[in-house]
C-alpha atoms as a PDB file:
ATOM      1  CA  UNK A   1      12.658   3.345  20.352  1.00  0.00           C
ATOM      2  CA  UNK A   2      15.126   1.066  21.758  1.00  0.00           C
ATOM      3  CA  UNK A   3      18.162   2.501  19.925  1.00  0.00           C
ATOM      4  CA  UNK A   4      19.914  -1.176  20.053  1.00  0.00           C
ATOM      5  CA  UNK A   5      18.338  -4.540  19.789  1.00  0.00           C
ATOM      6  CA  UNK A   6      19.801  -7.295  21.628  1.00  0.00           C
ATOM      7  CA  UNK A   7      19.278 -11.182  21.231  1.00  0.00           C
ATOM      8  CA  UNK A   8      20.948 -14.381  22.798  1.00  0.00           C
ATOM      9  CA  UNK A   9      20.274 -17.926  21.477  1.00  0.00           C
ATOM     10  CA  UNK A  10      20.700 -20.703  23.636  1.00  0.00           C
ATOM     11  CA  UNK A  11      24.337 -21.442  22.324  1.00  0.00           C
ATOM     12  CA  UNK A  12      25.369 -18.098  23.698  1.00  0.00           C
ATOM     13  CA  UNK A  13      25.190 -16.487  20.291  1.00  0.00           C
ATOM     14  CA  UNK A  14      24.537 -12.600  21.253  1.00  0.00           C
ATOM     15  CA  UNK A  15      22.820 -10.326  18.141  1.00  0.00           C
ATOM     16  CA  UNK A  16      23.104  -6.916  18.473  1.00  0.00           C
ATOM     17  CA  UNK A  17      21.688  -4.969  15.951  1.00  0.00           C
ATOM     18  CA  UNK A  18      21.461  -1.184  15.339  1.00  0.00           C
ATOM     19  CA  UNK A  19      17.924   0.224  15.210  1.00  0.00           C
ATOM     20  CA  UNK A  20      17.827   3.449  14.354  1.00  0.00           C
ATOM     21  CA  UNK A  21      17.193   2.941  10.510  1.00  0.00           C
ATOM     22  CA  UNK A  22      15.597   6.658   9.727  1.00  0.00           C
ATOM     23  CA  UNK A  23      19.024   8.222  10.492  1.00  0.00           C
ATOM     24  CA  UNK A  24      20.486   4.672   8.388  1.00  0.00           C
ATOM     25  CA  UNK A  25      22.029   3.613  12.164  1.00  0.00           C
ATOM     26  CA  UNK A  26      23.847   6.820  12.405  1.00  0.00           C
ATOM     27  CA  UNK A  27      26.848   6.337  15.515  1.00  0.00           C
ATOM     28  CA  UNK A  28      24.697   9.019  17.823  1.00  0.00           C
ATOM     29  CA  UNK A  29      26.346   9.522  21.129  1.00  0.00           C
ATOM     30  CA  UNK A  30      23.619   7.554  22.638  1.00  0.00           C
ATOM     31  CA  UNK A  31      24.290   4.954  20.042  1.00  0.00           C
ATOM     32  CA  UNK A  32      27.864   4.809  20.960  1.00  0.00           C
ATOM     33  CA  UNK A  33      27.036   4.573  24.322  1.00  0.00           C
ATOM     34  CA  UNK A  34      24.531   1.841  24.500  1.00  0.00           C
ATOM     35  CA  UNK A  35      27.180  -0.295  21.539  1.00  0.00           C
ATOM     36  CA  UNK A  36      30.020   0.165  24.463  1.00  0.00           C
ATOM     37  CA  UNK A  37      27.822  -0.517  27.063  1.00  0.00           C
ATOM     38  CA  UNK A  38      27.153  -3.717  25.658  1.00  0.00           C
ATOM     39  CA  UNK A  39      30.198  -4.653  24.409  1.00  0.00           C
ATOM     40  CA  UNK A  40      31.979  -3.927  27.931  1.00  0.00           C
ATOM     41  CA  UNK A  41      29.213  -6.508  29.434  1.00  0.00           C
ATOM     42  CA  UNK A  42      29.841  -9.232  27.032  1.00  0.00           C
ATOM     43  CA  UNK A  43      33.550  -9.089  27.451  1.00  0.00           C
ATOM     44  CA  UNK A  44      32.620  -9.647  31.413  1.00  0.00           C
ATOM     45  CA  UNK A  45      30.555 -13.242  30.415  1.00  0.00           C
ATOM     46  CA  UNK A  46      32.229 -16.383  29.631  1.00  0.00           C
ATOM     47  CA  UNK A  47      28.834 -18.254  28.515  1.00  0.00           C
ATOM     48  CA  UNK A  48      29.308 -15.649  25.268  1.00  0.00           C
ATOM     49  CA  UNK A  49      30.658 -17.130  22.297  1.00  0.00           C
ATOM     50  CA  UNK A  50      30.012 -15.512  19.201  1.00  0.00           C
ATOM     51  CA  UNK A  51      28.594 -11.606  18.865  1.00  0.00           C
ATOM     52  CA  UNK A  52      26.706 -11.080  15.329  1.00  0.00           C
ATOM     53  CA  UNK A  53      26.478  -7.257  14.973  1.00  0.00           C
ATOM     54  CA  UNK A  54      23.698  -6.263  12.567  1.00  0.00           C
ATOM     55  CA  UNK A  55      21.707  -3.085  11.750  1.00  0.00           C
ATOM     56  CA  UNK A  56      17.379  -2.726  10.807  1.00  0.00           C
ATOM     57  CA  UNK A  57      16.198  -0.597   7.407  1.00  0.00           C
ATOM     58  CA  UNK A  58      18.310   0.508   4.288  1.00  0.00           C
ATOM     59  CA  UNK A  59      21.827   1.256   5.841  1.00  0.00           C
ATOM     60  CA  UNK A  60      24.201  -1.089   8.474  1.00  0.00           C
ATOM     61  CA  UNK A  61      25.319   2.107   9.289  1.00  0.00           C
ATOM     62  CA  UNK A  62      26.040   5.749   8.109  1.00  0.00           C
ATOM     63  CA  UNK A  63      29.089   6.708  10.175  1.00  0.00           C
ATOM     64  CA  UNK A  64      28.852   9.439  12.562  1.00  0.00           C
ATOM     65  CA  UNK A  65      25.545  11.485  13.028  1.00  0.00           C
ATOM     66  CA  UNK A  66      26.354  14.744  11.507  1.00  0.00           C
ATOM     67  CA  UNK A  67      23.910  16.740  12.653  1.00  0.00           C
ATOM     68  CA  UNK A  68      24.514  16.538  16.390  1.00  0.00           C
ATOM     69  CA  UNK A  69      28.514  16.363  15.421  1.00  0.00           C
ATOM     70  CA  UNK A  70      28.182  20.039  13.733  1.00  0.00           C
ATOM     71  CA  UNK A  71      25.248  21.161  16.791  1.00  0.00           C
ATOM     72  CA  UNK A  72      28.630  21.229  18.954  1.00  0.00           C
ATOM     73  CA  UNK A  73      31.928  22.870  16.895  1.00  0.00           C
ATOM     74  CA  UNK A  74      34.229  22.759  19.709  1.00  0.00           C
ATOM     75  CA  UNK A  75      38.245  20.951  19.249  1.00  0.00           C
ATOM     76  CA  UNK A  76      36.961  19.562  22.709  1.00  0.00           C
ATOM     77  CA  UNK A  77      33.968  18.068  21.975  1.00  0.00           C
ATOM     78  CA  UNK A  78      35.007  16.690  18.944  1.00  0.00           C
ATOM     79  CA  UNK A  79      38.507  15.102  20.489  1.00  0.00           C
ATOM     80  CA  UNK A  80      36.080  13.790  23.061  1.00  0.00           C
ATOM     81  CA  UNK A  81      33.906  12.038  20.549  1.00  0.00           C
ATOM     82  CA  UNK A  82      36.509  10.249  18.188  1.00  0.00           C
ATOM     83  CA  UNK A  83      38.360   9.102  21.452  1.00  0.00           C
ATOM     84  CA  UNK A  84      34.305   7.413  22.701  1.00  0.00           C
ATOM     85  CA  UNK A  85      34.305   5.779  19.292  1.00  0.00           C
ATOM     86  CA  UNK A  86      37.896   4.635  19.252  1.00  0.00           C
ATOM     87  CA  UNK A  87      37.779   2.888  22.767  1.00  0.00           C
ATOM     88  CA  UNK A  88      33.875   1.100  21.201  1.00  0.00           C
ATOM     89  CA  UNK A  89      35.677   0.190  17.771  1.00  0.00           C
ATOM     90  CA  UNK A  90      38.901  -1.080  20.059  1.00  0.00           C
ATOM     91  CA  UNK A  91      36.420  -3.333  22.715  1.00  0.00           C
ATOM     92  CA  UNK A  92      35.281  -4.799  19.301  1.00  0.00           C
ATOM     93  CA  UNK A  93      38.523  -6.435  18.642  1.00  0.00           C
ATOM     94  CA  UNK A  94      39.457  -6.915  22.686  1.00  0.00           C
ATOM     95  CA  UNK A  95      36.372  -9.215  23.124  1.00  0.00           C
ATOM     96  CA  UNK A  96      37.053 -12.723  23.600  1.00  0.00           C
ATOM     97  CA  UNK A  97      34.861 -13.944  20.854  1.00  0.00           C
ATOM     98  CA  UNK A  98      34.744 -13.545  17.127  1.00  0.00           C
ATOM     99  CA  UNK A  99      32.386 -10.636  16.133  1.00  0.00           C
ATOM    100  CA  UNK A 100      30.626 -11.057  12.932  1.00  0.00           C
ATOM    101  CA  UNK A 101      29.111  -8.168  11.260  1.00  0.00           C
ATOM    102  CA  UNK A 102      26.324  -9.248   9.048  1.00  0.00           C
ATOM    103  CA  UNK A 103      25.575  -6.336   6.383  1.00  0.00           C
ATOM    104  CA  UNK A 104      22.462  -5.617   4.373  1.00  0.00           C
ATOM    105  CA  UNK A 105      22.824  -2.386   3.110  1.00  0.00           C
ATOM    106  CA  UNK A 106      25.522   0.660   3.151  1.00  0.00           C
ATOM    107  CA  UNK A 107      28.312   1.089   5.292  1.00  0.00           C
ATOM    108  CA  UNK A 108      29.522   4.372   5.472  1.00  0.00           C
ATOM    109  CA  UNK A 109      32.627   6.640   7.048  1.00  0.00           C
ATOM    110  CA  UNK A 110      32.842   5.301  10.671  1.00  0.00           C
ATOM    111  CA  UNK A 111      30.097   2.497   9.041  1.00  0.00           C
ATOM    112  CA  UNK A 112      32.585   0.943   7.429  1.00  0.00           C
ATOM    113  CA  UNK A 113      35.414   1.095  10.225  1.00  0.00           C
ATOM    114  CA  UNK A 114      32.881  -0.900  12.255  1.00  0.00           C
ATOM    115  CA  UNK A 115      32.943  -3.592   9.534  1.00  0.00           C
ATOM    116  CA  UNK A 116      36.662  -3.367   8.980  1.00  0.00           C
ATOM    117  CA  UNK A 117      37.024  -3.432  12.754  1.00  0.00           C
ATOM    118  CA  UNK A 118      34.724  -7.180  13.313  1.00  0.00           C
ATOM    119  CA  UNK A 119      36.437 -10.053  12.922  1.00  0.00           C
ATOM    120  CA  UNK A 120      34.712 -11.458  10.024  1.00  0.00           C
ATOM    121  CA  UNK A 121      32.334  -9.831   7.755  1.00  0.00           C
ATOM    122  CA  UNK A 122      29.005 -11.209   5.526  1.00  0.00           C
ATOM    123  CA  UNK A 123      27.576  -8.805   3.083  1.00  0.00           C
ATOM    124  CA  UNK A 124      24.796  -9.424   1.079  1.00  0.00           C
ATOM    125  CA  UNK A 125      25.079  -8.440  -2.776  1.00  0.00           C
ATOM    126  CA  UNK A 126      23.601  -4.990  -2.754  1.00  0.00           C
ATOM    127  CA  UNK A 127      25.642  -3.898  -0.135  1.00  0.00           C
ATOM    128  CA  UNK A 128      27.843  -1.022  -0.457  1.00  0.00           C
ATOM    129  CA  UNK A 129      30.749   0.375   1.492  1.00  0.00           C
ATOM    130  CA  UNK A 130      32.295   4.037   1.507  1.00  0.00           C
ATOM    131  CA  UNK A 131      35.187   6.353   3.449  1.00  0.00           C
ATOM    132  CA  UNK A 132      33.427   8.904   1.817  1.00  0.00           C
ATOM    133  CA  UNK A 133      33.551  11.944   4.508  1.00  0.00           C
ATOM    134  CA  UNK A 134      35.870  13.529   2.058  1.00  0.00           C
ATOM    135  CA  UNK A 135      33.193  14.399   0.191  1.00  0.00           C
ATOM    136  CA  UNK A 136      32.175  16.838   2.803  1.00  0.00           C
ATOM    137  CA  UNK A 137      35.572  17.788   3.602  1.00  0.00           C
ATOM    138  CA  UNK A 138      36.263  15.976   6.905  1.00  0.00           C
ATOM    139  CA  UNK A 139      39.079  13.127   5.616  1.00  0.00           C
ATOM    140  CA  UNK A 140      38.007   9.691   7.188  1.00  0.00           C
ATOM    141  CA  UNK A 141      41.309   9.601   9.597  1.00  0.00           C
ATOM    142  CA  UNK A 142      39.807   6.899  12.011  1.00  0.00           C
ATOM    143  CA  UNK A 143      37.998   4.994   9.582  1.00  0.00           C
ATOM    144  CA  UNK A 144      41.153   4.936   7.797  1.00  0.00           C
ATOM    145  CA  UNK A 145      42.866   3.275  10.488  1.00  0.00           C
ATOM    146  CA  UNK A 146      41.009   0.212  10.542  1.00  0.00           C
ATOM    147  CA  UNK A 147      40.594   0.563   6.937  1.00  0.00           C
ATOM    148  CA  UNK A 148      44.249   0.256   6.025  1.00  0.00           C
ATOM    149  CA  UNK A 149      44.669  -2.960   7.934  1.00  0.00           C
ATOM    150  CA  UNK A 150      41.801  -5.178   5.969  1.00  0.00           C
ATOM    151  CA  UNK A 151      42.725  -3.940   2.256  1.00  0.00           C
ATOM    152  CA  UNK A 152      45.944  -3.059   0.109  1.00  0.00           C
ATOM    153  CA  UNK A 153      47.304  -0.166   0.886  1.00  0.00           C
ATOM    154  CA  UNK A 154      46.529   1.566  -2.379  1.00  0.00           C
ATOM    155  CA  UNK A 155      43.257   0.647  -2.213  1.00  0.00           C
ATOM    156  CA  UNK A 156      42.733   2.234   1.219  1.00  0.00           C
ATOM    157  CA  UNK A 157      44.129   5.217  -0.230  1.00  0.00           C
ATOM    158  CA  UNK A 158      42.063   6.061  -3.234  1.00  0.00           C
ATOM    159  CA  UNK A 159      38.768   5.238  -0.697  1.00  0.00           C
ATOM    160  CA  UNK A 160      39.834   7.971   1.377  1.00  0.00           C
ATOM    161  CA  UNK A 161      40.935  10.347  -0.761  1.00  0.00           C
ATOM    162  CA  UNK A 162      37.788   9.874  -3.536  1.00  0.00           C
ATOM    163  CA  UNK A 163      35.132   9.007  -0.998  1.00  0.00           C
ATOM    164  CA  UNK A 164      33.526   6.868  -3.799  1.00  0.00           C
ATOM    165  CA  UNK A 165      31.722   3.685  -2.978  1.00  0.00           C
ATOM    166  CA  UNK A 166      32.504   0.005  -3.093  1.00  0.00           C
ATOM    167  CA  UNK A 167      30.346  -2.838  -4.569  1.00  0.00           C
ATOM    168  CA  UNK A 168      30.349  -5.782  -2.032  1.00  0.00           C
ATOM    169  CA  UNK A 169      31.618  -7.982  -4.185  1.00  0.00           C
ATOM    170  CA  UNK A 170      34.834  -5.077  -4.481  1.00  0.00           C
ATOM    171  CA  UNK A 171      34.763  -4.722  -0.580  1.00  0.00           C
ATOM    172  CA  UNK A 172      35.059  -8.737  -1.013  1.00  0.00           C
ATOM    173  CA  UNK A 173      38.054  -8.842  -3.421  1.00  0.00           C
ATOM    174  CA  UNK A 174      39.847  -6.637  -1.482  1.00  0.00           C
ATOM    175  CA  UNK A 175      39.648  -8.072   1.547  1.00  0.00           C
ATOM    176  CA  UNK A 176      37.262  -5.918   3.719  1.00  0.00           C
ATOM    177  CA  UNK A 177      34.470  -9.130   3.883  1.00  0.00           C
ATOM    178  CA  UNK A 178      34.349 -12.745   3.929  1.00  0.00           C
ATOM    179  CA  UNK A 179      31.646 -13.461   2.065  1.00  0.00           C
ATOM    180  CA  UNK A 180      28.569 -12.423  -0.615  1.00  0.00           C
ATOM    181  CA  UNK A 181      25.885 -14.162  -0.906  1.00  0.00           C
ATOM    182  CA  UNK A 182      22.120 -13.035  -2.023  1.00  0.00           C
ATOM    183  CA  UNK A 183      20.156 -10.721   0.418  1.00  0.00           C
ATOM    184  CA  UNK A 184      17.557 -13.578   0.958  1.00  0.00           C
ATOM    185  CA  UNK A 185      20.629 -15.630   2.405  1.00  0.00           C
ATOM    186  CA  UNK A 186      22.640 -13.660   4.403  1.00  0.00           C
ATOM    187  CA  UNK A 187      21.193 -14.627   7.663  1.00  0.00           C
ATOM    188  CA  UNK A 188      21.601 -18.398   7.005  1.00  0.00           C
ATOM    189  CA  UNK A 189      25.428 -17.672   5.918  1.00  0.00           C
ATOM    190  CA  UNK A 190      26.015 -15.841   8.762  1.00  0.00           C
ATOM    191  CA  UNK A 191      24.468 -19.090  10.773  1.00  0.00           C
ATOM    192  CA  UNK A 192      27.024 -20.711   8.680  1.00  0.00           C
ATOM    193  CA  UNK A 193      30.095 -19.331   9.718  1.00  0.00           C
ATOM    194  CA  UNK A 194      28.727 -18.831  13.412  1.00  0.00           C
ATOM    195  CA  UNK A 195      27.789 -22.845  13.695  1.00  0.00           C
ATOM    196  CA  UNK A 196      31.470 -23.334  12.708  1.00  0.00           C
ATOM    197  CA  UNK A 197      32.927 -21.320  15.465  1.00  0.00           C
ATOM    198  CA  UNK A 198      30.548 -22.771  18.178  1.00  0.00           C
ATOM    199  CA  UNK A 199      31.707 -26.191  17.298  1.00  0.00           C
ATOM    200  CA  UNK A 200      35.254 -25.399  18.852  1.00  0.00           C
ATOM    201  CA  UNK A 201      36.525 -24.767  22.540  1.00  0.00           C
ATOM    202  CA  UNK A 202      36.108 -21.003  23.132  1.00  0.00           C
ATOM    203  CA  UNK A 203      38.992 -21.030  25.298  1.00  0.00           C
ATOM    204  CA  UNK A 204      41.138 -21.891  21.682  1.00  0.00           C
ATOM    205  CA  UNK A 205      39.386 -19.480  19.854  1.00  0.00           C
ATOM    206  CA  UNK A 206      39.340 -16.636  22.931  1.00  0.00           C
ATOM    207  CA  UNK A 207      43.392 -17.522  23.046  1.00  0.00           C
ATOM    208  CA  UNK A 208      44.141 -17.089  19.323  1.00  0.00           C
ATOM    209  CA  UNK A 209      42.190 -13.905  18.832  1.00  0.00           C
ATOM    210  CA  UNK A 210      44.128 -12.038  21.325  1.00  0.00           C
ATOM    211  CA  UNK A 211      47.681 -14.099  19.731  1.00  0.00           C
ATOM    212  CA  UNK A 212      45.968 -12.976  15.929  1.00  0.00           C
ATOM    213  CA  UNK A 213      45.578  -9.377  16.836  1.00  0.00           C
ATOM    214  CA  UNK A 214      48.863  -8.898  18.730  1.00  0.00           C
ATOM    215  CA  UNK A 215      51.067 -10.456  16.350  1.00  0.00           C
ATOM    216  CA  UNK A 216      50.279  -8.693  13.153  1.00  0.00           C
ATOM    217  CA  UNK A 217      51.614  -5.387  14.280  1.00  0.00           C
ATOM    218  CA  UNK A 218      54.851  -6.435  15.744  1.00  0.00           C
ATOM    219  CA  UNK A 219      58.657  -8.321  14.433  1.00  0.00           C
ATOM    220  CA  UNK A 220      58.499 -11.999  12.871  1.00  0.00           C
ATOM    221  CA  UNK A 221      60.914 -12.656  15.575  1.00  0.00           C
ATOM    222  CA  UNK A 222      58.415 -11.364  18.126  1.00  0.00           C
ATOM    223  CA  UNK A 223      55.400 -12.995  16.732  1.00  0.00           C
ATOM    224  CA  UNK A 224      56.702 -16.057  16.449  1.00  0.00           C
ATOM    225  CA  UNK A 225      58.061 -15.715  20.090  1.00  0.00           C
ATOM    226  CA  UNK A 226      54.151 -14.941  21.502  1.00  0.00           C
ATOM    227  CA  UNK A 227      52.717 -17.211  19.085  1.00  0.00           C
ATOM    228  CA  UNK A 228      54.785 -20.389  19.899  1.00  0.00           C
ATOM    229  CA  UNK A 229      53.988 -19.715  23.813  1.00  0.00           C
ATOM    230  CA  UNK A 230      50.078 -18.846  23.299  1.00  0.00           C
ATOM    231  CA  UNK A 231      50.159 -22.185  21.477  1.00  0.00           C
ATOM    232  CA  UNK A 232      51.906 -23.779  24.657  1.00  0.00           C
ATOM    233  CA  UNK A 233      49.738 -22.489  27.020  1.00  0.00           C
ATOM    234  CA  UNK A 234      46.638 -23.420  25.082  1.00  0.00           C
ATOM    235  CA  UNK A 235      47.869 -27.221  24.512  1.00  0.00           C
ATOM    236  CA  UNK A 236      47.622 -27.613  28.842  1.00  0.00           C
ATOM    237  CA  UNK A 237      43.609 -26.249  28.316  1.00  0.00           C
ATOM    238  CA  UNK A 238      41.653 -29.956  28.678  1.00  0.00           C
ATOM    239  CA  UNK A 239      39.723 -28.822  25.480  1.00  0.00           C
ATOM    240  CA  UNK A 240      43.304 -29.404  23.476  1.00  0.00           C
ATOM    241  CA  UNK A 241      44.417 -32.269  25.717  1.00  0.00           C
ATOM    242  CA  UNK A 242      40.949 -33.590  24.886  1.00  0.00           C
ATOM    243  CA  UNK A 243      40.892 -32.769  21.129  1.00  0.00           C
ATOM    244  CA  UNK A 244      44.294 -34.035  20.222  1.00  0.00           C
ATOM    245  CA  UNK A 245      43.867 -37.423  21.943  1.00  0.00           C
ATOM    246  CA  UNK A 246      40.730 -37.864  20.306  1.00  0.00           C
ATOM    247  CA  UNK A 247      42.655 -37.487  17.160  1.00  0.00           C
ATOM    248  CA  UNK A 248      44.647 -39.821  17.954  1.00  0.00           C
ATOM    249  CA  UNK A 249      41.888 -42.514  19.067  1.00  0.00           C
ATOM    250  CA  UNK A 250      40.282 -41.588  16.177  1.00  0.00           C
ATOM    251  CA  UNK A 251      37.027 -40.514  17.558  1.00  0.00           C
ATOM    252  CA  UNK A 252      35.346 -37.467  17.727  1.00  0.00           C
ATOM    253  CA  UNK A 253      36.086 -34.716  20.376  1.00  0.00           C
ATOM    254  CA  UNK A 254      33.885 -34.381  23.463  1.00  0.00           C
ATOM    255  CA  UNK A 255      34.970 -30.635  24.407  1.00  0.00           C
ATOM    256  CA  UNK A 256      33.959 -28.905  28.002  1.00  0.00           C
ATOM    257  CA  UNK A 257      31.397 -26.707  27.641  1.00  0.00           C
ATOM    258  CA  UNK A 258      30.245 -27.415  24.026  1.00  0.00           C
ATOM    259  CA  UNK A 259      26.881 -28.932  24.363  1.00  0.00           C
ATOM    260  CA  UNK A 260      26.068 -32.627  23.169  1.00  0.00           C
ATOM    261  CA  UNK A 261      27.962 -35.488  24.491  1.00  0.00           C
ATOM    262  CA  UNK A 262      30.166 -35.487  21.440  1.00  0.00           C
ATOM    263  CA  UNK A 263      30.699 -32.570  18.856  1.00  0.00           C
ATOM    264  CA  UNK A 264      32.535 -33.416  15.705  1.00  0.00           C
ATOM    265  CA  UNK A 265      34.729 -30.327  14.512  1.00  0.00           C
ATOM    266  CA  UNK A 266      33.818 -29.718  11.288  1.00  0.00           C
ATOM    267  CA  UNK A 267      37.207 -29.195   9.253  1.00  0.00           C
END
């Protein structure tokens, strides 16, 4: 069994989606090698511009794979592992595109870092999200991580601490997904928020997730400072030249490399 799926669409909308749904998409080694694998190949291709990540059966994912993590009780092993998943969780948020995880069923432990770590998040209605490896006496340090910087800080807390689970539509109050919507139309929301992104110049959006992610940890001062020059640089791109004259001609936008002779942005 091919332990992850991958599909393109002609826009250069990449799926991948876990398939190992009789351990509920369990982060094997194998699975975070093949994930990294082809995460570290999509940063490489500038036709890319949108990853949806995904999961088959009753679970997006269940965190790490227990079984083979206890088969091997070395400090070694184990400081070897959580540094493999950190550098995969990390290329989620270096890639140049938005990365949309689209989840149908739990997310649990380093499940729900994976969420937390993608850009944006769909969820249908019965899913459910958990740092629950508490409950088995390992506290959800790395998971936490990520965690801590979608929700309040409280609420991060008692997650960790209880291990109990989250409705989606508690994940979505608190910040950890975009949007709920019915299991029957999760895919087309997901098409939803992915047809809005394709409809703008990837350079823009490549350029203000790397700005988005390196401002939030650092000074006002210093954001401010990186965000006014990312903004600079991006206004020389022809896709902003392009957009803002349009504006002012008061026609719609024909962007390099967005297919169709003209693309209206919507919003």
């Amino acid at each position: 069994m091919t332990l992850l799926l991958h599909e393109r669409d002609d826009r250069g909308v990449v799926t991948l989606t876990l398939n190992r749904p009789e351990a509920f998409n369990a982060l094997s080694e194998a699975m975070l090698t093949a994930l990294g694998d082809a995460l570290g190949a999509l940063a490489e291709d500038e036709t890319v511009r949108a990853v949806v990540l995904g999961a088959t059966g009753k679970a997006f994912c269940a965190g790490h794979d227990l079984k083979e993590m206890r088969a091997e009780p070395s400090l070694e092993y184990y400081e070897r592992l959580f540094a493999r998943c950190t550098a995969m969780m990390l290329s989620i948020q270096r890639l140049p595109v938005p990365v949309i995880a689209r989840v149908q069923g739990l997310a649990t432990a380093a499940g729900c870092q994976l969420v937390a770590m993608c850009d944006l998040a769909v969820a249908s209605e019965d899913a459910r999200f958990a740092v629950s490896g508490v409950n088995v006496g390992l506290f959800c340090a790395t998971p936490g991580v990520a965690l801590s910087r979608n929700v309040p800080r409280k609420a991060a807390f008692e997650m960790l601490v209880t291990g109990d689970f989250v409705s989606a539509e508690q994940a979505w109050e608190l910040g950890l997904v975009n949007r709920v919507v019915p299991a029957d139309a999760l895919d087309d929301e997901v098409e939803t928020v992915i047809a809005r992104i394709v409809a703008k110049p990837r350079v823009a959006i490549a350029m203000g997730k790397a700005l988005f992610y390196r401002q939030i940890d650092v000074d006002i001062e210093s954001a401010y400072a990186d965000a006014g020059a990312t903004m600079a640089c991006n206004m020389m791109d022809p896709s902003a030249l392009e957009g803002v004259q349009a504006f002012i001609d008061k026609r719609p936008p024909v962007w390099p490399g967005v297919s169709g002779a003209a693309v209206r942005s919507p919003g």
